[in-house]
N, C-alpha and C. Protein backbone atom coordinates (compact mmCIF):
# COMPACT_ATOMS: atom_id res chain seq x y z
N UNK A 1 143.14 93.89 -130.48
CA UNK A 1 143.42 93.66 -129.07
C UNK A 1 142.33 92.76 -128.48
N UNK A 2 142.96 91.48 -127.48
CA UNK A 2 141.79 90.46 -127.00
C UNK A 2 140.85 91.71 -125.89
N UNK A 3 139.50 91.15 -125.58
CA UNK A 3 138.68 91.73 -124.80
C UNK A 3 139.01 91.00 -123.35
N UNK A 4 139.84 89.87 -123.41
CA UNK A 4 139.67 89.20 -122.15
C UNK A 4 140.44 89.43 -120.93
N UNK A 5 140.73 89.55 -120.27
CA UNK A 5 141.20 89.75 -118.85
C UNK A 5 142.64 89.31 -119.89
N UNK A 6 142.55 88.42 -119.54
CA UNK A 6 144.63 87.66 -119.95
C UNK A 6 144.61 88.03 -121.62
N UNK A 7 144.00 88.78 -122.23
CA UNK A 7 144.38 88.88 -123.15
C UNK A 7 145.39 90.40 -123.15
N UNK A 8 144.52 91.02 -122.63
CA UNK A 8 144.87 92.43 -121.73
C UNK A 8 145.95 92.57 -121.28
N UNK A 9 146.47 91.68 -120.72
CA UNK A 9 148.12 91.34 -119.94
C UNK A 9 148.34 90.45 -121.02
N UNK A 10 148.72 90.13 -121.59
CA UNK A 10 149.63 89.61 -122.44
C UNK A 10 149.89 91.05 -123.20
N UNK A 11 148.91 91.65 -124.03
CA UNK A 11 149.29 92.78 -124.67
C UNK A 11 150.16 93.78 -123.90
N UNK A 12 149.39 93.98 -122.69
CA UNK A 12 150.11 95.06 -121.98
C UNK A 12 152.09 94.61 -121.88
N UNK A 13 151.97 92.96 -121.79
CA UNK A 13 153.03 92.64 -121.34
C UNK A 13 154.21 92.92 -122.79
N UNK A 14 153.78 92.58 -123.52
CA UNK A 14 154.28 92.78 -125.06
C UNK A 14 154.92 94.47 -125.35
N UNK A 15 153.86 95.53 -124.72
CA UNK A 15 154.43 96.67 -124.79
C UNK A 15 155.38 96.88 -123.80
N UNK A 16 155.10 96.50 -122.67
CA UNK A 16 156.07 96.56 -121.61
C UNK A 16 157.55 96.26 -122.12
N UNK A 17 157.49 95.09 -122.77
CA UNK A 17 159.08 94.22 -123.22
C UNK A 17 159.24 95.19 -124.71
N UNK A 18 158.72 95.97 -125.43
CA UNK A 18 158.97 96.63 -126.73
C UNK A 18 159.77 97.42 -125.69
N UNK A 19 159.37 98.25 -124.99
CA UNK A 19 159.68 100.07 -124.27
C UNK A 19 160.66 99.71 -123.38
N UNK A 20 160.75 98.35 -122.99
CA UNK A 20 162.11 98.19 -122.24
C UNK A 20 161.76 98.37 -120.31
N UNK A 21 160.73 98.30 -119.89
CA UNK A 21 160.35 98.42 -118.93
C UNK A 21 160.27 97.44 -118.04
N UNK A 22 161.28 97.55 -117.62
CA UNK A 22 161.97 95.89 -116.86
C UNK A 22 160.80 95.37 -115.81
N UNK A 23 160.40 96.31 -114.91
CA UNK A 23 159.58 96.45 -113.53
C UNK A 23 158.37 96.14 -113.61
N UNK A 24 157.90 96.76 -114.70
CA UNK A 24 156.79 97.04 -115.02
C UNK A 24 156.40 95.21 -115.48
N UNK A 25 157.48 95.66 -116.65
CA UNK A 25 157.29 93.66 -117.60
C UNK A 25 157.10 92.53 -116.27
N UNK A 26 157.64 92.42 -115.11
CA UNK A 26 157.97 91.47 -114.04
C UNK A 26 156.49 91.59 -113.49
N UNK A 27 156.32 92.67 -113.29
CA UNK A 27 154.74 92.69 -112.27
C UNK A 27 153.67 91.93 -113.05
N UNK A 28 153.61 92.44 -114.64
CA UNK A 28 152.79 91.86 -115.54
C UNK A 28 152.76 90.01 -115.58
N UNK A 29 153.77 90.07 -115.56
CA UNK A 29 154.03 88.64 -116.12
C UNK A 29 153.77 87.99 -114.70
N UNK A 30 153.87 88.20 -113.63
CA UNK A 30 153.63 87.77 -112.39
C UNK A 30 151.69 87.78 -112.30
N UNK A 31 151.37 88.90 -112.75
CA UNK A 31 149.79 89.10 -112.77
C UNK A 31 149.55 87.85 -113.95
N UNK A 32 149.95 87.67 -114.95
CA UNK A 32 149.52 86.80 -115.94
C UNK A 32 149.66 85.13 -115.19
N UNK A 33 150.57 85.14 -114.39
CA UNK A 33 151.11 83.74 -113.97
C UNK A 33 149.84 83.14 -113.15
N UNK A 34 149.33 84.52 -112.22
CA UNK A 34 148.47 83.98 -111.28
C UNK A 34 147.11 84.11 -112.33
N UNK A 35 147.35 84.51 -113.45
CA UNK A 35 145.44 84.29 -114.12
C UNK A 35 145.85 82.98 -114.91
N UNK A 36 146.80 82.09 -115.14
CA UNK A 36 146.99 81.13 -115.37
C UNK A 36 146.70 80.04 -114.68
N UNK A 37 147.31 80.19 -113.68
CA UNK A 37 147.07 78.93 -112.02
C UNK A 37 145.41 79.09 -111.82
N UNK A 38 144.84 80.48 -111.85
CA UNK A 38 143.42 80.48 -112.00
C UNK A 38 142.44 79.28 -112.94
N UNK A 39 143.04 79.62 -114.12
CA UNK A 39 142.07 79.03 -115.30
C UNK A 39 142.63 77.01 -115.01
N UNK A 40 144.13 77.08 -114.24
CA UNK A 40 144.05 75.47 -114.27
C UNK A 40 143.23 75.23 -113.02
N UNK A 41 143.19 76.29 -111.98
CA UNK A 41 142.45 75.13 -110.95
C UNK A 41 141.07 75.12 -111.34
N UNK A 42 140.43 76.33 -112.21
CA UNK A 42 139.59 76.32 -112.07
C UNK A 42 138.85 75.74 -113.30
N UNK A 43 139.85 75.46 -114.74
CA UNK A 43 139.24 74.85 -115.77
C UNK A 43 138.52 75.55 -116.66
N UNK A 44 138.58 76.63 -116.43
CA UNK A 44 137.72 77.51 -117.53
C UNK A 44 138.68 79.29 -117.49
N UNK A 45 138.14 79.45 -118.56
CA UNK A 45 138.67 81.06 -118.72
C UNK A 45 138.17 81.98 -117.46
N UNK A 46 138.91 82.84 -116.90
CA UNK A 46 138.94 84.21 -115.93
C UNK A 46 138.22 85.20 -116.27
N UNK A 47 137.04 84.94 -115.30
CA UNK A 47 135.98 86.19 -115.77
C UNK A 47 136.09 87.87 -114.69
N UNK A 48 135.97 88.90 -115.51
CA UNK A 48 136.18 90.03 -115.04
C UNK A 48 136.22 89.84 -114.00
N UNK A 49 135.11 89.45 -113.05
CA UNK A 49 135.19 89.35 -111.28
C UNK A 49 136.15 88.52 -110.85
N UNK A 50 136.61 87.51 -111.65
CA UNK A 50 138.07 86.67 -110.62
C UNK A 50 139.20 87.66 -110.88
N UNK A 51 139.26 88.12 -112.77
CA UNK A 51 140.67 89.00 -112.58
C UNK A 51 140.43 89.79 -111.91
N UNK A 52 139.01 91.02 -111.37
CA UNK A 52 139.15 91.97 -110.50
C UNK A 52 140.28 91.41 -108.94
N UNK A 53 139.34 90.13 -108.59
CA UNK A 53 139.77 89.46 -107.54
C UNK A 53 141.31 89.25 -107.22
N UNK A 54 141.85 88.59 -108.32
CA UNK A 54 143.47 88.39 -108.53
C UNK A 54 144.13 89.47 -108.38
N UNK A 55 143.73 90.45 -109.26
CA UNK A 55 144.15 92.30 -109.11
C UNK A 55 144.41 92.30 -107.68
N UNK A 56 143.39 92.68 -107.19
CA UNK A 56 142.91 92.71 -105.98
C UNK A 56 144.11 92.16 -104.72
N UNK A 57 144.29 90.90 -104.64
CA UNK A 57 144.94 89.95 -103.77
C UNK A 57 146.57 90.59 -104.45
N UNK A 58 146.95 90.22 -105.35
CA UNK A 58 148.47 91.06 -105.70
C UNK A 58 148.52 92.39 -105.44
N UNK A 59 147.57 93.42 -105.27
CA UNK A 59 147.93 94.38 -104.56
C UNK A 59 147.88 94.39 -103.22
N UNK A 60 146.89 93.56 -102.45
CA UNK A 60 147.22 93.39 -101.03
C UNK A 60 148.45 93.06 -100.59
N UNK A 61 149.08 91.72 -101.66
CA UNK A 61 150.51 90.93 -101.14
C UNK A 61 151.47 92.10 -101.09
N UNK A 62 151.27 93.07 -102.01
CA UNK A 62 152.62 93.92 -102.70
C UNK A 62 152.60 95.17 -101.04
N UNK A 63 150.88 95.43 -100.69
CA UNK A 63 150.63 96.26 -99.48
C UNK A 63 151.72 95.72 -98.66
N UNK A 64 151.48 94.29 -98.41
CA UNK A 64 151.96 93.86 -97.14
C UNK A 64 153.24 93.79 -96.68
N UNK A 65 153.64 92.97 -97.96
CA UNK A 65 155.04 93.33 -98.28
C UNK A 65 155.94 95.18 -97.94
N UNK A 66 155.25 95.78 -98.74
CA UNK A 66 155.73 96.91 -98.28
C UNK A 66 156.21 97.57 -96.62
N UNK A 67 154.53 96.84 -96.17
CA UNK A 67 154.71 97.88 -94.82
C UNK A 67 155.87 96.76 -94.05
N UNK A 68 156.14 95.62 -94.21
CA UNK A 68 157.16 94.50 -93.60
C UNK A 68 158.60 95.39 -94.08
N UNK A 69 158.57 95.90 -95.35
CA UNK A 69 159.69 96.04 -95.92
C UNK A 69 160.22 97.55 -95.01
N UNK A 70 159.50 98.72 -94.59
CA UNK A 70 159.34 99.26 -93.54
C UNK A 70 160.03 99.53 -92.57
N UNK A 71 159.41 98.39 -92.27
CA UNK A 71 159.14 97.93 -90.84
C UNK A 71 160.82 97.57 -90.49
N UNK A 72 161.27 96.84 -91.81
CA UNK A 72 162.69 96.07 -91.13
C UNK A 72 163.75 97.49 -92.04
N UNK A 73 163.22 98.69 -91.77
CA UNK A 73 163.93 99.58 -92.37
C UNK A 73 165.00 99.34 -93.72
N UNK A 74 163.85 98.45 -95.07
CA UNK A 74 164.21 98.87 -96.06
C UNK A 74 163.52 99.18 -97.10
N UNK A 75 163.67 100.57 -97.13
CA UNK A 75 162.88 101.97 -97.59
C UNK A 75 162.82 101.76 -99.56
N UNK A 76 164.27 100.88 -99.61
CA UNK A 76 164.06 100.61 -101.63
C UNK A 76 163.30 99.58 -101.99
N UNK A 77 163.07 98.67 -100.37
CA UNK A 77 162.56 97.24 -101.04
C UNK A 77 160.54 98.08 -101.02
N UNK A 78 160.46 98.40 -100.21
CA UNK A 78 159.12 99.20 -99.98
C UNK A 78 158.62 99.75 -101.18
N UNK A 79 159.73 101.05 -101.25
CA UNK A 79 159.17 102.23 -102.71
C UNK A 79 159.15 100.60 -103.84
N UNK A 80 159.75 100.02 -104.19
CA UNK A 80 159.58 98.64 -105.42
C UNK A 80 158.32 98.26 -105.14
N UNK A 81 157.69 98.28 -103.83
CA UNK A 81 156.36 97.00 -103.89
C UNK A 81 155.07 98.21 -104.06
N UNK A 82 155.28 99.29 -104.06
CA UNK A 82 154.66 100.63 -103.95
C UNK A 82 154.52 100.60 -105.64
N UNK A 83 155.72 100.60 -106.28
CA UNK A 83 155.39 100.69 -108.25
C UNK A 83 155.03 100.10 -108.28
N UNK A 84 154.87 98.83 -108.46
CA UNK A 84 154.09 97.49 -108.87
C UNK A 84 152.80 97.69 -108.48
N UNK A 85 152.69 98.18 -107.38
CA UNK A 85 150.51 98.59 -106.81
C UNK A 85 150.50 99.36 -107.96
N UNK A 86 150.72 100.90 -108.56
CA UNK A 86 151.09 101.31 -109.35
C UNK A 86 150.84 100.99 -110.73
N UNK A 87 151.59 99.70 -111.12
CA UNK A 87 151.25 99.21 -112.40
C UNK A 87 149.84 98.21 -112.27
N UNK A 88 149.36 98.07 -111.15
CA UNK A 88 148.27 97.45 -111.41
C UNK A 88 146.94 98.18 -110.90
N UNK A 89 147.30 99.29 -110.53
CA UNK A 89 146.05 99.38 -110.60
C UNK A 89 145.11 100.05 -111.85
N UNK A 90 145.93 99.97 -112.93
CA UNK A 90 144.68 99.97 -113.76
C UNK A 90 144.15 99.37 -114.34
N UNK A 91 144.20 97.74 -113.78
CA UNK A 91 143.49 97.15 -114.12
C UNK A 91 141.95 96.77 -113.43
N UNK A 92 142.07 97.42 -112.49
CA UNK A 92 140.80 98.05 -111.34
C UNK A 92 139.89 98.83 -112.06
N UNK A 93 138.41 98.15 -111.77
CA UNK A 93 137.54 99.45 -112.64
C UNK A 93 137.53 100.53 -111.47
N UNK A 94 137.22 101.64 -112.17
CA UNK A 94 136.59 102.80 -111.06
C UNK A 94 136.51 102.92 -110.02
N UNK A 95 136.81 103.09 -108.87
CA UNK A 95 136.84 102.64 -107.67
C UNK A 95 135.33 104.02 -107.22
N UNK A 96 134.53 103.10 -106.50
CA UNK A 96 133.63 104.46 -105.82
C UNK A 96 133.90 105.05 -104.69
N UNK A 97 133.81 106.63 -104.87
CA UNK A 97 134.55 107.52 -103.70
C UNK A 97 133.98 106.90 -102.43
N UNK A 98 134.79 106.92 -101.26
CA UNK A 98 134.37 106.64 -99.60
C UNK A 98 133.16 107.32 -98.90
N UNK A 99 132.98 108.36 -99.80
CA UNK A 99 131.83 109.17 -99.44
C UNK A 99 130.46 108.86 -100.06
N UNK A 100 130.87 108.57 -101.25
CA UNK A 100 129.77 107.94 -101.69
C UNK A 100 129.24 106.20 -100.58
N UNK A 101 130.62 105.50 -100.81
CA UNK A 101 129.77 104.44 -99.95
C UNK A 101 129.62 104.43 -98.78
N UNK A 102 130.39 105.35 -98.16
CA UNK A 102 129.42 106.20 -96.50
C UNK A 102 128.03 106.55 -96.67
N UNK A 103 127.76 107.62 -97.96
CA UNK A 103 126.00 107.74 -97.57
C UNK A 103 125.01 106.29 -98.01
N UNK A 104 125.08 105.31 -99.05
CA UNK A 104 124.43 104.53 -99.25
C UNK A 104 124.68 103.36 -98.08
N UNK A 105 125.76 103.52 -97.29
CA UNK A 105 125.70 102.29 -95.72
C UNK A 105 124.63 103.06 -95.00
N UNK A 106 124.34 104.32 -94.86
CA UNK A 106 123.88 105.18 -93.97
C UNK A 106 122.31 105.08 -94.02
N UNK A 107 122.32 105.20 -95.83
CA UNK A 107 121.45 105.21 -96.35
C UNK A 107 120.57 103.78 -95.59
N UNK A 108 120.93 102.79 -95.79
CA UNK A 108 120.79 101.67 -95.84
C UNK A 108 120.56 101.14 -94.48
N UNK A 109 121.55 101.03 -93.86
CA UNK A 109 121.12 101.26 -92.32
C UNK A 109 119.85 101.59 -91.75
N UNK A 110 119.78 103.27 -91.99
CA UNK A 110 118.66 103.91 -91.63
C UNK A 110 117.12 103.17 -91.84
N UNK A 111 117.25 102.95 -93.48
CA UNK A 111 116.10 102.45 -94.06
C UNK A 111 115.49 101.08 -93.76
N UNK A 112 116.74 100.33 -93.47
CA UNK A 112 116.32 98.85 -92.71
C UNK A 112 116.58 98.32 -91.14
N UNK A 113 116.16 99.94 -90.71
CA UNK A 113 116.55 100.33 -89.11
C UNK A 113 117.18 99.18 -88.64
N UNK A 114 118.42 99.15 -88.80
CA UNK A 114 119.36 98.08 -87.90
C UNK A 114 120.59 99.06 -87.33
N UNK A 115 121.09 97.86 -86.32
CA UNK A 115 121.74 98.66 -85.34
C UNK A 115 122.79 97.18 -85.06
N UNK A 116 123.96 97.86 -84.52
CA UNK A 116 124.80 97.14 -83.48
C UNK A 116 125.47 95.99 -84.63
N UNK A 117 126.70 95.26 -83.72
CA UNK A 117 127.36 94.86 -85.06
C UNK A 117 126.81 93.42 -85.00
N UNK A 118 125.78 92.81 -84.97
CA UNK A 118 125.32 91.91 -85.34
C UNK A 118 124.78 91.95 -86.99
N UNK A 119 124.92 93.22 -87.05
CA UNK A 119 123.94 93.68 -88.27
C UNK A 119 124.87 93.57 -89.67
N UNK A 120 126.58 93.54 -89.22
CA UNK A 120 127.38 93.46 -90.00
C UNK A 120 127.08 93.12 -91.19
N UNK A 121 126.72 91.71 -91.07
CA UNK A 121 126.65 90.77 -92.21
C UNK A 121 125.88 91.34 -93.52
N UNK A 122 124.66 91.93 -92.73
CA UNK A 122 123.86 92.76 -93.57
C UNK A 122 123.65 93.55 -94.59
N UNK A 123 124.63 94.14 -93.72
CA UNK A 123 125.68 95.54 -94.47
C UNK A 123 126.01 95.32 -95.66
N UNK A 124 127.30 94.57 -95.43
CA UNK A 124 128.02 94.21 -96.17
C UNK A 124 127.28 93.16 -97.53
N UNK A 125 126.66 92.34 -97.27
CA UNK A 125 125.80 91.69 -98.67
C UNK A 125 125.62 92.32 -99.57
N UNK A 126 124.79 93.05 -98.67
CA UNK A 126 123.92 94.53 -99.25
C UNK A 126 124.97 95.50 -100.70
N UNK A 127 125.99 96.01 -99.59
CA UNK A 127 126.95 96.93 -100.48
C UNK A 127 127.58 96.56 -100.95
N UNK A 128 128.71 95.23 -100.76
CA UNK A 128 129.16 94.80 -101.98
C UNK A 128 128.27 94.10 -103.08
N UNK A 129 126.99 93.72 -103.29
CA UNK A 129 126.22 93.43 -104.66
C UNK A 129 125.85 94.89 -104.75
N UNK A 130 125.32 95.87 -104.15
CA UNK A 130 125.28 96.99 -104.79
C UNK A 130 126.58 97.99 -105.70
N UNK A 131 127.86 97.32 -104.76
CA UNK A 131 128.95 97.93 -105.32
C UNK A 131 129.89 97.23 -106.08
N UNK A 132 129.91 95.87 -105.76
CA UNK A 132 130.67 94.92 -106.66
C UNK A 132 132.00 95.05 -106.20
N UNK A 133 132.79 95.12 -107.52
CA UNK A 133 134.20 95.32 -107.91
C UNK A 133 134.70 96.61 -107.93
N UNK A 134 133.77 98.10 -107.66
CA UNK A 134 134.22 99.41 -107.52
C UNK A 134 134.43 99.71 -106.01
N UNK A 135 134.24 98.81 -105.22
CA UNK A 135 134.38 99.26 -104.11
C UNK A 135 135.30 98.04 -103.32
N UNK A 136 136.32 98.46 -102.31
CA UNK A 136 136.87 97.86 -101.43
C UNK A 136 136.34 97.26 -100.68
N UNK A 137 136.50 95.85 -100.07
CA UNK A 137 135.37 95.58 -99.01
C UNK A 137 136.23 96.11 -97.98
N UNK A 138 137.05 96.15 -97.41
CA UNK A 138 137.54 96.56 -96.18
C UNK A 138 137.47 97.89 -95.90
N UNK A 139 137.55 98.69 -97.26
CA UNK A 139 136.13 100.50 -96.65
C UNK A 139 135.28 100.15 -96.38
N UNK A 140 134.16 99.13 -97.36
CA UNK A 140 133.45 99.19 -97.20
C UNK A 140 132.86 98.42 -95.37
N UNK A 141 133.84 97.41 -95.15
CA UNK A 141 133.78 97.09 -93.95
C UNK A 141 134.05 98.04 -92.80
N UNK A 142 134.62 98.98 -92.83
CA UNK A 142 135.32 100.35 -92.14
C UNK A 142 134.08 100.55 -91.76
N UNK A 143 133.79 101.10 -92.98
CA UNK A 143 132.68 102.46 -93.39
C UNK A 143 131.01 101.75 -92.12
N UNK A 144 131.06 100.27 -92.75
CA UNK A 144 129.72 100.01 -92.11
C UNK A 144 129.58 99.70 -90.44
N UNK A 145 130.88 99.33 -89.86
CA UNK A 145 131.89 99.04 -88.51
C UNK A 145 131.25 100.55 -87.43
N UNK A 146 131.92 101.56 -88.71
CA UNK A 146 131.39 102.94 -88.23
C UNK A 146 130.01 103.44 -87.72
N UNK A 147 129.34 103.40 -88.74
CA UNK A 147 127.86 103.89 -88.94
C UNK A 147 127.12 102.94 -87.91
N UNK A 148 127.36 101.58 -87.53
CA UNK A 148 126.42 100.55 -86.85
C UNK A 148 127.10 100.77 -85.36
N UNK A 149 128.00 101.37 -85.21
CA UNK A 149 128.66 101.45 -83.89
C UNK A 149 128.12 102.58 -83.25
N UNK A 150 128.25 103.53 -84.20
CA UNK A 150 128.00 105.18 -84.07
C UNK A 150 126.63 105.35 -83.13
């Protein structure tokens, strides 16, 4: 089995089409399409942090989609964009609990006594290189919104 991001989805995609998993195969091959358009604009192979990234952005689209789908009261097109988050998120490392990155904003805050949301920017540098790819920035933006307001 390849170690690489698209090697990963191709395999996955291969079992998908053995087991007959129509839904599943479509999301994959849609995730593979966009680590493709990646490597042409960008000319080189997809490193863990862009596929995190790509992950990432196709589960937002599939979010958005959903709550639209909702919204215009249709409840099958929704639950569909709901499996597909589903099939991807394991391609997400670990995600770190909200509590955890509540006490290290807090932490952090405290220790570099700042205040008020000018300080935002701060924050956020800070915890996503401390947290990377395990953490959401938009908790993590929540989380620090909170604590600097508070």
């Amino acid at each position: 089995m390849s170690t690489t991001p698209r090697g990963q989805v191709e395999n996955d995609i291969k079992m998908a089409l053995k087991a007959g998993e129509k839904e599943r195969l479509s999301t994959l091959r849609m995730l593979l399409a966009a680590i493709k358009n990646e490597i042409i604009a960008s000319g080189s192979e997809v490193d863990e942090d862009r596929f995190v990234a790509l992950v990432r952005k196709a589960i937002k689209q599939r979010r958005e989609s959903a709550g639209f789908f909702l919204k215009g009261d249709r409840a099958e097109s929704a639950a569909k964009e709901e499996r597909e988050i589903e099939f991807l998120h394991p391609y997400l490392p670990q995600q770190v609990s909200e509590e955890e990155i509540r006490q290290a904003v807090t932490d952090f805050i405290a220790d570099q006594e700042l205040s008020g949301p000018a300080a935002m920017g701060t924050v956020m540098k800070e915890m996503m290189a401390r947290f990377g790819a395990r953490a959401d920035g938009s908790v993590v933006s929540r989380l620090a919104r909170e604590t600097l307001l508070s």
